[in-house]
Protein backbone atom coordinates (compact mmCIF):
# COMPACT_ATOMS: atom_id res chain seq x y z
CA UNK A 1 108.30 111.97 111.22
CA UNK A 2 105.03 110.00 112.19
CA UNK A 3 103.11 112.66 109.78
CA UNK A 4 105.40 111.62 106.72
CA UNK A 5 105.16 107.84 107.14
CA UNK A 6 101.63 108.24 106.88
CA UNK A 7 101.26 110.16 104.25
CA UNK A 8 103.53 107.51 102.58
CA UNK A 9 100.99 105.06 103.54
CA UNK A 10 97.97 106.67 101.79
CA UNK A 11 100.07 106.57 98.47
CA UNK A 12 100.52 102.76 98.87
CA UNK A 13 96.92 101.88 98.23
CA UNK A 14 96.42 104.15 94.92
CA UNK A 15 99.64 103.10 93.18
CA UNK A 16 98.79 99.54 93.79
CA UNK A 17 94.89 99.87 92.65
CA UNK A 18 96.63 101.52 89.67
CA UNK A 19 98.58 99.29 88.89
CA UNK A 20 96.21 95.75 89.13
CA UNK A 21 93.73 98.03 86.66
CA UNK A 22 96.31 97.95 84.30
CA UNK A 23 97.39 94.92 84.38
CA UNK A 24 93.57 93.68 84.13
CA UNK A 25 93.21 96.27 81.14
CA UNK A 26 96.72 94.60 79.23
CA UNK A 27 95.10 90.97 80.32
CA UNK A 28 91.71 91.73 79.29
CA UNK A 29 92.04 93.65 75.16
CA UNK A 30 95.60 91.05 74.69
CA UNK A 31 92.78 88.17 75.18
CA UNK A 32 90.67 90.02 72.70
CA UNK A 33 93.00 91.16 70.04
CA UNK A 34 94.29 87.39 70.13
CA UNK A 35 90.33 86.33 69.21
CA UNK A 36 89.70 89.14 66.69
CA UNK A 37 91.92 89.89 62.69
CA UNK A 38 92.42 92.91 60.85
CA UNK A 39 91.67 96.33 61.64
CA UNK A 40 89.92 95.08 65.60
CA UNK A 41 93.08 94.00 66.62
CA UNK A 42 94.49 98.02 65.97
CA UNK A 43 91.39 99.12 67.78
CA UNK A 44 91.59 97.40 70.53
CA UNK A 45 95.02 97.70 70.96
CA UNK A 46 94.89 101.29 71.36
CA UNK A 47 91.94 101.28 73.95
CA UNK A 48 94.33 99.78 76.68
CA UNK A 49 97.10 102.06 76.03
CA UNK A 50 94.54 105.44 76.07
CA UNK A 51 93.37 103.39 79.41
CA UNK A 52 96.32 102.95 81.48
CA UNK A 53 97.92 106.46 80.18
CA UNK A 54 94.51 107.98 81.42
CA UNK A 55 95.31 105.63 84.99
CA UNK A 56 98.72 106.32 85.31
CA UNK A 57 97.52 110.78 84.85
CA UNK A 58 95.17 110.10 88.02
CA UNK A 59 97.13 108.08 89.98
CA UNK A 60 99.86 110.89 89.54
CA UNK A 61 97.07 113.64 90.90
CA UNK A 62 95.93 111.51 93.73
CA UNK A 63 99.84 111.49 94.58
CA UNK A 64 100.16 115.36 94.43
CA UNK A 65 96.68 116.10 96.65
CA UNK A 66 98.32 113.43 99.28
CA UNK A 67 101.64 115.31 99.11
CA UNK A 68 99.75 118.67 99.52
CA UNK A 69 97.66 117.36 102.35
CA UNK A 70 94.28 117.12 100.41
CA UNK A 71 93.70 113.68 101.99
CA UNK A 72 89.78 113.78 101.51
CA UNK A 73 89.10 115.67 98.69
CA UNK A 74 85.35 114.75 98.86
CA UNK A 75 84.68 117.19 101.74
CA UNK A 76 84.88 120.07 99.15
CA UNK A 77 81.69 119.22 97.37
């Protein structure tokens, strides 16, 4: 019981880091495309969206290597 509450605990911290990068990603290109016209504002709309999918597809692995018990994944190298 102990062993799944803290397992629950490690996912806490990436899900949250996740999800302030993205919000600082939105923040960040919606203050540019507001500042830039034509084709930019395309451009730099897509960047955020390519950046949080590319977040959200690592916070999912981190998730899975918790579940499986691969806690410190640096210790393979």
């Amino acid at each position: 019981m102990i062993y799944v509450k803290s397992k629950k605990k490690k996912m806490i911290a990436p899900i949250v880091v996740s999800v302030i990068i993205i919000l600082y990603c939105i923040v960040y290109f919606g203050f540019l495309i507001s500042m830039f016209d034509g084709i930019w504002k395309y451009i730099l709309g897509i960047i955020p969206f390519l950046l949080s999918a590319v977040m959200v597809n690592v916070c999912i692995e981190r998730i899975r290597e918790i579940r499986k018990g691969e806690e410190d994944d640096i210790s393979k190298y």
